[in-house]
Protein backbone atom coordinates (compact mmCIF):
# COMPACT_ATOMS: atom_id res chain seq x y z
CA UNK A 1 0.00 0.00 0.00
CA UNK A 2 1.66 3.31 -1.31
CA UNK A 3 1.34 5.57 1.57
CA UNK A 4 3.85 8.63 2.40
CA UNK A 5 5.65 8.71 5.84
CA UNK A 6 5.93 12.49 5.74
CA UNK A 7 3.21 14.70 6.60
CA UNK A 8 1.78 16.52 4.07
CA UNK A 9 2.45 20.18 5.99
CA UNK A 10 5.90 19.38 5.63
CA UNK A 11 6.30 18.37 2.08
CA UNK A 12 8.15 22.04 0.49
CA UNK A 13 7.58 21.40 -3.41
CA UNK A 14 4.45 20.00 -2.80
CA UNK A 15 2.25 19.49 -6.02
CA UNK A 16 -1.22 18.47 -5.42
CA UNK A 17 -2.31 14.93 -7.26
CA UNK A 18 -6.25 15.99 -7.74
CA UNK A 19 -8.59 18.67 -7.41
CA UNK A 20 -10.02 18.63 -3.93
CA UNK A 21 -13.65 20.27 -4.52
CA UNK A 22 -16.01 16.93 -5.46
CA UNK A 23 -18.01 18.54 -8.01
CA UNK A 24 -14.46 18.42 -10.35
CA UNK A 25 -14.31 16.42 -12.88
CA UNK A 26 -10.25 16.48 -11.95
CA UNK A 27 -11.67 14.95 -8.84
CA UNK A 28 -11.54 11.83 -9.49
CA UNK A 29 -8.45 11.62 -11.37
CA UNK A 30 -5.79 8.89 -10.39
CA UNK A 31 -3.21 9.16 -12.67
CA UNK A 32 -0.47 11.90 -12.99
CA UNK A 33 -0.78 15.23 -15.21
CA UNK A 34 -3.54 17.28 -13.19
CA UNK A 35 -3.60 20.68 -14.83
CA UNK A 36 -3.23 23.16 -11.91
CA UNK A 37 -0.76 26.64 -11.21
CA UNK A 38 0.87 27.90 -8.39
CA UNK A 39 -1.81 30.85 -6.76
CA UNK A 40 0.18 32.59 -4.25
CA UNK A 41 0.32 31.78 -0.86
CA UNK A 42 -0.72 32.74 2.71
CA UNK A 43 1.66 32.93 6.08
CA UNK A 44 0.72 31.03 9.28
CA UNK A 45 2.90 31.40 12.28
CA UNK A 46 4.14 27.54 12.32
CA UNK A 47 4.77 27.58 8.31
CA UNK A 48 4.28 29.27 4.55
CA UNK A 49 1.51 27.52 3.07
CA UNK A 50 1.17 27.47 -0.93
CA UNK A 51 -1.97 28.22 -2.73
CA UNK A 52 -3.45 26.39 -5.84
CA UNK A 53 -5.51 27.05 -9.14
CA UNK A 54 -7.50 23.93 -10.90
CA UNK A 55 -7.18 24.87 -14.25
CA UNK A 56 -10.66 22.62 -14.76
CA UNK A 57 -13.15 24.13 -12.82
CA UNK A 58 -10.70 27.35 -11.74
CA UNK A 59 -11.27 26.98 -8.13
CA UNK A 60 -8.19 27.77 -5.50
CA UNK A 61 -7.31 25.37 -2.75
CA UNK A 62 -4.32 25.50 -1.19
CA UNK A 63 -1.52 22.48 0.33
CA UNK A 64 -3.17 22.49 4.25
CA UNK A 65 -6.17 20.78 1.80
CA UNK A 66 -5.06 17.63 1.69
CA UNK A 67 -4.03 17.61 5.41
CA UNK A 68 -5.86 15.43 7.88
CA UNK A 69 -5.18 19.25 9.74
CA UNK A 70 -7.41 20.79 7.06
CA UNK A 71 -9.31 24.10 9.23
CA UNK A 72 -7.98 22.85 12.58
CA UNK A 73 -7.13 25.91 15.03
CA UNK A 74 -5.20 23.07 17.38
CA UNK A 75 -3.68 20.90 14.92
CA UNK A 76 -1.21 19.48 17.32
CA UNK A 77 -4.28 17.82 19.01
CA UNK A 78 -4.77 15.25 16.64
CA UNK A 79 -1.59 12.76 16.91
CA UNK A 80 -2.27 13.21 21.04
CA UNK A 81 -5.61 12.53 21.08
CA UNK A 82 -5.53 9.20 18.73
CA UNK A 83 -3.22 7.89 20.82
CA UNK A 84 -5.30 8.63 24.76
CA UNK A 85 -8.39 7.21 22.85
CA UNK A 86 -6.59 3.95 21.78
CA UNK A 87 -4.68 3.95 25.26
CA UNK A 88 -8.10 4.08 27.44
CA UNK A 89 -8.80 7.43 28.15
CA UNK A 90 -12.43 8.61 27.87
CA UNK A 91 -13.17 11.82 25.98
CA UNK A 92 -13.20 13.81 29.91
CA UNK A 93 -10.08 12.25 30.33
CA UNK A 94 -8.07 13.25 27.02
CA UNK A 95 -9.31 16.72 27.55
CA UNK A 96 -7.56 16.96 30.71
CA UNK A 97 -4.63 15.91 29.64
CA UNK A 98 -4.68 17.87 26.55
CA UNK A 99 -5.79 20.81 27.66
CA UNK A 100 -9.05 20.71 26.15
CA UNK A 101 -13.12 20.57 26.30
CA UNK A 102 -14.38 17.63 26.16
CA UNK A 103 -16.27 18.84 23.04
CA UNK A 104 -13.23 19.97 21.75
CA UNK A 105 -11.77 15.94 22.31
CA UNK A 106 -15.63 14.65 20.70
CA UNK A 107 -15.02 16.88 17.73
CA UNK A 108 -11.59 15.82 17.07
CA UNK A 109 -12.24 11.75 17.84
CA UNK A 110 -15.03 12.29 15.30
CA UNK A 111 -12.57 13.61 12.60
CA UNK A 112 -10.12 10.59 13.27
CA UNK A 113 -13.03 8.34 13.00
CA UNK A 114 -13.86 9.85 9.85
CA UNK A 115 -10.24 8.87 8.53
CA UNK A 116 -10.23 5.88 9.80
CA UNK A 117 -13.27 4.52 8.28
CA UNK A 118 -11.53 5.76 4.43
CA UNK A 119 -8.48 4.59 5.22
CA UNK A 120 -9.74 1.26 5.99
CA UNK A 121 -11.46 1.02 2.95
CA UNK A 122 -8.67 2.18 0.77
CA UNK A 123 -6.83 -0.89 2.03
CA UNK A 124 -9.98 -3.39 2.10
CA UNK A 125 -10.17 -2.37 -1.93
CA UNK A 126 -6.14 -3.11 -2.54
CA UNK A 127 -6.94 -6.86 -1.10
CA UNK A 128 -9.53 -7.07 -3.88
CA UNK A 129 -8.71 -10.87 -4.97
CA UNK A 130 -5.80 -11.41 -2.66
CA UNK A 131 -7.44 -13.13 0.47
CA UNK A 132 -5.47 -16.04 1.23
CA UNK A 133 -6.88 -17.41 4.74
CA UNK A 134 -9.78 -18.09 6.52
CA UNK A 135 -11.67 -15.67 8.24
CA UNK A 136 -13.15 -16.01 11.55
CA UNK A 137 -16.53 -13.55 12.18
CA UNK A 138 -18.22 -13.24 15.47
CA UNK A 139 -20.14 -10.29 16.78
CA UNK A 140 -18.89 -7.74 19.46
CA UNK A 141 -21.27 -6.62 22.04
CA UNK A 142 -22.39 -3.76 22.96
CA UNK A 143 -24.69 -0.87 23.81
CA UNK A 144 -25.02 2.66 22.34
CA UNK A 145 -26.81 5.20 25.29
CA UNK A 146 -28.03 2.39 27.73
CA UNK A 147 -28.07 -0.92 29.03
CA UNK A 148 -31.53 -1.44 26.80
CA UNK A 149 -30.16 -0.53 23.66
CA UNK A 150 -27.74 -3.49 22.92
CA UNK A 151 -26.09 -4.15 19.46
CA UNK A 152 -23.59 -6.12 18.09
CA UNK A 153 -20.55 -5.34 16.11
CA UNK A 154 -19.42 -8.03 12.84
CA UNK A 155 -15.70 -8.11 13.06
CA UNK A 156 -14.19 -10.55 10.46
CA UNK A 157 -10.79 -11.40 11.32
CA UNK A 158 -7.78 -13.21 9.16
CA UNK A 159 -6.91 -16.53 10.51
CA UNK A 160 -3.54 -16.05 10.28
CA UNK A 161 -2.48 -12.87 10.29
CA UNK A 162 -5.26 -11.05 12.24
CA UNK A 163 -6.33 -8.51 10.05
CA UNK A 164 -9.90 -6.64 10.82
CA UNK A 165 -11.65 -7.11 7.44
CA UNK A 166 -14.66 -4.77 8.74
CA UNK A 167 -17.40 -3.60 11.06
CA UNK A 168 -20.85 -3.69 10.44
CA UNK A 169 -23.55 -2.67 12.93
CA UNK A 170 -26.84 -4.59 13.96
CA UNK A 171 -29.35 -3.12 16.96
CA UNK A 172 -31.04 -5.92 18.80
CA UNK A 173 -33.26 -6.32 21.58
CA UNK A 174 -32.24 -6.58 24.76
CA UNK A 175 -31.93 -10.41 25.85
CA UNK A 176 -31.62 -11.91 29.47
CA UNK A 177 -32.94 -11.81 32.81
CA UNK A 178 -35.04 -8.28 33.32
CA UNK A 179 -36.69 -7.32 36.15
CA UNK A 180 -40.42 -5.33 35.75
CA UNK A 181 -38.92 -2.47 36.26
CA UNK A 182 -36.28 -2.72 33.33
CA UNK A 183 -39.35 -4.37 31.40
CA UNK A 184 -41.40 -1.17 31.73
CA UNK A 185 -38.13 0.72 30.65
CA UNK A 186 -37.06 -0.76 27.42
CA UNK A 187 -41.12 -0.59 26.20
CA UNK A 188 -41.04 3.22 26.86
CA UNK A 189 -37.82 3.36 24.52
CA UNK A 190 -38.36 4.19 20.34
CA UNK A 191 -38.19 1.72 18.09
CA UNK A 192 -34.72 1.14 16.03
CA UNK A 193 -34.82 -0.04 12.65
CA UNK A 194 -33.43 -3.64 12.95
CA UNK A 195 -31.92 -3.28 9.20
CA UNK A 196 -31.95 -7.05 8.83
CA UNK A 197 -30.59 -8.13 11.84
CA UNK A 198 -27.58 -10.42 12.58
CA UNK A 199 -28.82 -12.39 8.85
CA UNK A 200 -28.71 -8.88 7.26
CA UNK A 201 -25.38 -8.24 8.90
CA UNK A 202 -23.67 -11.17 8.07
CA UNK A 203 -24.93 -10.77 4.79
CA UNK A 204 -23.32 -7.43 3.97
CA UNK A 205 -20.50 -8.52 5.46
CA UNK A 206 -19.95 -11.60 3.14
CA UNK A 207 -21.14 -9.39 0.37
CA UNK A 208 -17.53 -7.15 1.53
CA UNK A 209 -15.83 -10.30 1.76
CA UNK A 210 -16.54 -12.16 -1.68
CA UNK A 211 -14.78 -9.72 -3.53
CA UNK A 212 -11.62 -9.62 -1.71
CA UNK A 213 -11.27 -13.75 -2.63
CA UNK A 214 -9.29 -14.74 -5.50
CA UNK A 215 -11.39 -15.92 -8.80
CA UNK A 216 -11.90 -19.49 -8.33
CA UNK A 217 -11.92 -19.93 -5.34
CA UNK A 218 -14.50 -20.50 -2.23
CA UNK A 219 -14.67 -18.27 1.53
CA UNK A 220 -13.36 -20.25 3.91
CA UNK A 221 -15.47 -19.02 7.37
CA UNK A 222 -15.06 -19.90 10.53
CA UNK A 223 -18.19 -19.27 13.11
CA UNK A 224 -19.27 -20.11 16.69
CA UNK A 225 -22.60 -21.63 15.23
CA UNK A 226 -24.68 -18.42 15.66
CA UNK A 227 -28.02 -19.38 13.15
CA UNK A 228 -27.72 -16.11 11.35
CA UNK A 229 -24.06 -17.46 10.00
CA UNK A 230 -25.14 -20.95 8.95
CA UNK A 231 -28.64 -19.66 7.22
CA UNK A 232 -26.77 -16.83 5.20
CA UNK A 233 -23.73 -18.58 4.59
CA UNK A 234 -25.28 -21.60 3.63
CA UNK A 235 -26.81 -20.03 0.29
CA UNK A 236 -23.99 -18.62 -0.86
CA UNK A 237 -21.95 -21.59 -2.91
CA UNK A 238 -18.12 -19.57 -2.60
CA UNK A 239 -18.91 -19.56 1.15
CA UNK A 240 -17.84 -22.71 3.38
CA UNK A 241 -18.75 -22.69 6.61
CA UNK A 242 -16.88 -24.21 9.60
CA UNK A 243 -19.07 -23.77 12.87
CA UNK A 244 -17.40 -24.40 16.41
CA UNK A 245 -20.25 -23.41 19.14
CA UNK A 246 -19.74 -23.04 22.51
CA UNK A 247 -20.14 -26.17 24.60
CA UNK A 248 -21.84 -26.44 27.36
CA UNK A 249 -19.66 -25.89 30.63
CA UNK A 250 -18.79 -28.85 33.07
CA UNK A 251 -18.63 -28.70 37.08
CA UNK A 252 -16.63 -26.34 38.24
CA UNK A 253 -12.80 -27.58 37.98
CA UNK A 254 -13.61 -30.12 35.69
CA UNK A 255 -11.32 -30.05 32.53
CA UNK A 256 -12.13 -28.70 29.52
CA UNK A 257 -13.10 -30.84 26.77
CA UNK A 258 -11.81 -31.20 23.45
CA UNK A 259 -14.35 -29.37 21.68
CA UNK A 260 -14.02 -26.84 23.72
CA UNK A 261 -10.27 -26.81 23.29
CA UNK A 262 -10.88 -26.55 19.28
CA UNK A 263 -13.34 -23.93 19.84
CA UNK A 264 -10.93 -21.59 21.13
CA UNK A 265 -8.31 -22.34 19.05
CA UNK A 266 -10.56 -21.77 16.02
CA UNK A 267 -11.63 -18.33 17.12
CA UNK A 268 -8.63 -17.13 18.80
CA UNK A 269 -8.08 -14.43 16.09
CA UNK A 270 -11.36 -12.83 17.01
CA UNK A 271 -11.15 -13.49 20.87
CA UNK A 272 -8.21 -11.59 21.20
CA UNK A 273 -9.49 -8.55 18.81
CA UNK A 274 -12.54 -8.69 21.45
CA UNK A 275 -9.90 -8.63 24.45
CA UNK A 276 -8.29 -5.92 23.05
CA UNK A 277 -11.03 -3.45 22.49
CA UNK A 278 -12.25 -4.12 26.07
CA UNK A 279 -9.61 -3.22 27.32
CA UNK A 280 -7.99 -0.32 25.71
CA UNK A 281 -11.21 1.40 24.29
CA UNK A 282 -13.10 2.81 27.25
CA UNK A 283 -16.63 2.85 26.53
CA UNK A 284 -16.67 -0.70 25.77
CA UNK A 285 -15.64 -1.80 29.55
CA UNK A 286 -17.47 -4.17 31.04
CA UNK A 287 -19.51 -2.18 34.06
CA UNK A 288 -18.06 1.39 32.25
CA UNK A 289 -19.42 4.97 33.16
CA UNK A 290 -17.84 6.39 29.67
CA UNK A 291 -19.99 4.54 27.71
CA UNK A 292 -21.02 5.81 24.36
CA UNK A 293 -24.04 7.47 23.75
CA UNK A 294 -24.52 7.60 19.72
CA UNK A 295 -23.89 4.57 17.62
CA UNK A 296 -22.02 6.84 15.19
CA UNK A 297 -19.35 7.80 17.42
CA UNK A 298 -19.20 3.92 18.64
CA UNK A 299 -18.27 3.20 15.60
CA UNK A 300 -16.44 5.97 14.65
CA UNK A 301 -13.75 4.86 17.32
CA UNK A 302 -13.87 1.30 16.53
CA UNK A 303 -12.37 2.34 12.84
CA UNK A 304 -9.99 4.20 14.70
CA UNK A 305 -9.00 0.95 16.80
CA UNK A 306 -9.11 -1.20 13.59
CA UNK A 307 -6.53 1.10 12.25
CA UNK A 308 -4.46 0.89 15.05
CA UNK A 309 -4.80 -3.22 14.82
CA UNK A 310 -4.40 -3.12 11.48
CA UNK A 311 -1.19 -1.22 10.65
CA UNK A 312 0.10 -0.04 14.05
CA UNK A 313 -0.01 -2.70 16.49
CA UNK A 314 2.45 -5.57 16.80
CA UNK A 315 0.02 -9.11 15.77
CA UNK A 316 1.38 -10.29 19.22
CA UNK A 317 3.32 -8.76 21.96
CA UNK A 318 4.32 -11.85 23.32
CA UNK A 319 6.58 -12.55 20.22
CA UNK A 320 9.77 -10.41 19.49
CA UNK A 321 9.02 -10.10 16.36
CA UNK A 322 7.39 -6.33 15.39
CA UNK A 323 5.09 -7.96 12.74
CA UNK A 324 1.38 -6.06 12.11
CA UNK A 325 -1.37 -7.43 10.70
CA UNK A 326 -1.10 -5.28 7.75
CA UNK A 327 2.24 -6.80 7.09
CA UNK A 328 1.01 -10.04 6.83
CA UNK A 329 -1.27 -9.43 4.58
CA UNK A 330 0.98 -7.30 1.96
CA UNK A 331 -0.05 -4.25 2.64
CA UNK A 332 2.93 -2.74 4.48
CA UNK A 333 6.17 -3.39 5.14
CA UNK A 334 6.98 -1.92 8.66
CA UNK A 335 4.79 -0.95 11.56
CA UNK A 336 2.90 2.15 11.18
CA UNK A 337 3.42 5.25 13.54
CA UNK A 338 -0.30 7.31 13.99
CA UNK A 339 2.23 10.41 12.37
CA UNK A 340 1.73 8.25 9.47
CA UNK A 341 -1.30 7.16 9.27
CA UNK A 342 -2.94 10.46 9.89
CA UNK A 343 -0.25 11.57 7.10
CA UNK A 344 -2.70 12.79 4.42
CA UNK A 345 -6.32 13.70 4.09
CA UNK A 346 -8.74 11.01 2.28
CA UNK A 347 -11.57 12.36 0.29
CA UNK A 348 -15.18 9.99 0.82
CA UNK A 349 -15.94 10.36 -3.08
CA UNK A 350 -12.56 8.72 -3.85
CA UNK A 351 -13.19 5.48 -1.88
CA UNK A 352 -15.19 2.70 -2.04
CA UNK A 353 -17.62 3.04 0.74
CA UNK A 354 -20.22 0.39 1.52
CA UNK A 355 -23.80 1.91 2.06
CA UNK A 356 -23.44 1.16 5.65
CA UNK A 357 -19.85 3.36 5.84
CA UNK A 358 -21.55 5.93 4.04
CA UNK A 359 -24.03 6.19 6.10
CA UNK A 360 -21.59 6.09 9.30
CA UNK A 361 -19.14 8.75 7.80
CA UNK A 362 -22.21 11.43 7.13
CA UNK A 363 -23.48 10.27 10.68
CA UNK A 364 -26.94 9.19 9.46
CA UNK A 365 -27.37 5.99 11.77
CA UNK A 366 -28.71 7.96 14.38
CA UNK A 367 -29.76 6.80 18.14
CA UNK A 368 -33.45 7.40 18.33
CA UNK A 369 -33.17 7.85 22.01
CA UNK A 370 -31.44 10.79 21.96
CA UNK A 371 -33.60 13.67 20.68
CA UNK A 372 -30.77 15.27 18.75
CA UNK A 373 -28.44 13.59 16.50
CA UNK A 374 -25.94 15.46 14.75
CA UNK A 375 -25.10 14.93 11.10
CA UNK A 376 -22.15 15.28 8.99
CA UNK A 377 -23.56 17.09 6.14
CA UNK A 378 -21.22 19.75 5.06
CA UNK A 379 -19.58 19.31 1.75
CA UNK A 380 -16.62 20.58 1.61
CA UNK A 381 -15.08 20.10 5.47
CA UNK A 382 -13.17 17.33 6.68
């Protein structure tokens, strides 16, 4: 994956690859020879920042554009804060420590979830027919605002080298013991649209998968015999299923048995993903007070930790080796540093989103609950 190590603010003869307003035709363009000139440039008190002209549809832009910076009056917040929210700090938390409003901290996770989301998808769509391992999906769960709004959280993992493939949402109904109390509660809360369920999750995410294996060839999925996997897997004929549910537990001290030994083994990959988001993301705690309160920003956050897993994080910290998940899979070739992955700014009309990421980078899943959801609906900001 061709991605620079140097900012973009600190690139001098910078020359800008595309035209950054989305109406452009020059927008879109991904080879060399954009038609632009040099249009002046304006003085901040860090740096000299040079000003463009598209010679297409003769708007000016200038280089802080196509900086993951771009209209940022604290700019030095960014690197800080992606690194508190992957470290276990709650938004109250990062602010005091940076110096900052909470809001201020919301804003700016929001922005880095924003990146996170395209940059995942830039590299999900350069493994386009390269997938060469099994994949092992369970659901992560959750709640966005309250104990009564659960939902779960499809993260499809590499078997080998423990690469997130995705995230895909599903709300659900809350399940276990309630008391009348809690009853009455959760039938006073507003309905959320189901959108298919765990079948209609698992469904989109195979439909993300399919693409990424090589032509020929069948999915090889590994499950903990949830029904939704079996029923949608089982009518797709490049999709081969390997379940390994949970057995039943034993008296207490008892051994474990062998199929729950190859259980474990089988969905290691995921396990640990799960392990690691409870513990270093903080609204996902077991027993938490900083939970989240808009399914948006949940997921806005989880991108952010996928990119972290991905490209930044060692696959194991137990081995000497400093090998990431995105080195196993091709797609670097040393660790990551968040300087670099927050290197340069990614553009939503140049990816491939899913309808489900486009809908979570304009912030359009909203959390009935909550009376006000915000949106992100402007065209030309970050």
């Amino acid at each position: 994956m061709e991605w620079p190590r140097t900012p973009v603010e600190r690139v001098q003869l910078f020359q800008p690859p595309f035209c950054p307003w989305p109406a452009c035709p020059e927008h879109h363009r991904r080879t060399r020879g954009f038609p632009f000139r040099h249009h002046g440039f304006y003085s901040t008190r860090r740096r000299v920042v040079p000003r463009f002209r598209c010679l297409t549809c003769r708007r000016t832009f200038s280089r802080q554009t196509f900086s993951t910076s771009y209209y940022l009056k604290r700019p030095e917040l960014l690197l800080s804060l992606a690194s508190a929210l992957q470290a276990g700090s709650a938004l109250r938390q990062a602010g005091r420590s940076l110096a900052c409003a909470p809001s201020t901290a919301a804003r700016l996770a929001a922005r880095l979830g924003r990146h996170a989301l395209l940059l995942h998808s830039r590299a999900l769509a350069l493994l386009t027919g390269r997938l060469a391992e099994p994949v092992v999906l369970d659901h992560f769960e959750t709640f966005e605002f309250s104990q009564d709004l659960p939902f779960g959280v499809a993260t499809p993992v590499g078997s080998f080298s423990w690469f997130v493939y995705g995230l895909d949402p599903v709300p659900h109904a809350r399940t276990g013991r309630r008391s009348v109390i809690q009853q009455q509660r959760v039938r006073g809360r507003p309905v959320r649209p189901s959108r298919g369920g765990y079948r209609g999750s698992t469904q989109r995410v195979l439909t993300s998968l399919l693409p990424l294996v090589p032509e020929g060839q069948r999915l090889e999925l590994l499950g903990d015999g949830h029904p939704a996997y079996d029923e949608v897997a089982g009518r797709h004929p490049r999709v081969h299923l390997q379940s390994f549910p949970n057995p039943r537990r034993g008296p207490r001290g008892s051994p474990r048995s062998a199929l729950a030994l190859a259980r474990d083994r089988a969905m290691f990959p995921v396990d640990v993903l799960h392990a690691l988001l409870r513990h270093t993301v903080a609204h996902h705690r077991r027993e938490t007070i900083a939970f989240g309160r808009r399914l948006n920003a949940l997921l806005e956050r989880l991108f952010l930790a996928a990119v972290w897993r991905n490209f930044i994080k060692r696959r194991s910290e137990r081995r000497p080796e400093k090998v990431t998940p995105a080195m196993r899979v091709g797609l670097a070739d040393e660790p990551w540093t968040w300087r670099r992955a927050l290197s340069r700014r990614l553009f939503p009309d140049r990816e491939s989103l899913t309808p489900v990421e486009r809908q979570l980078y304009r912030r359009a899943w909203t959390t009935p609950v909550l009376l006000r959801n915000s949106s992100h609906t402007l065209k030309h900001a970050y």
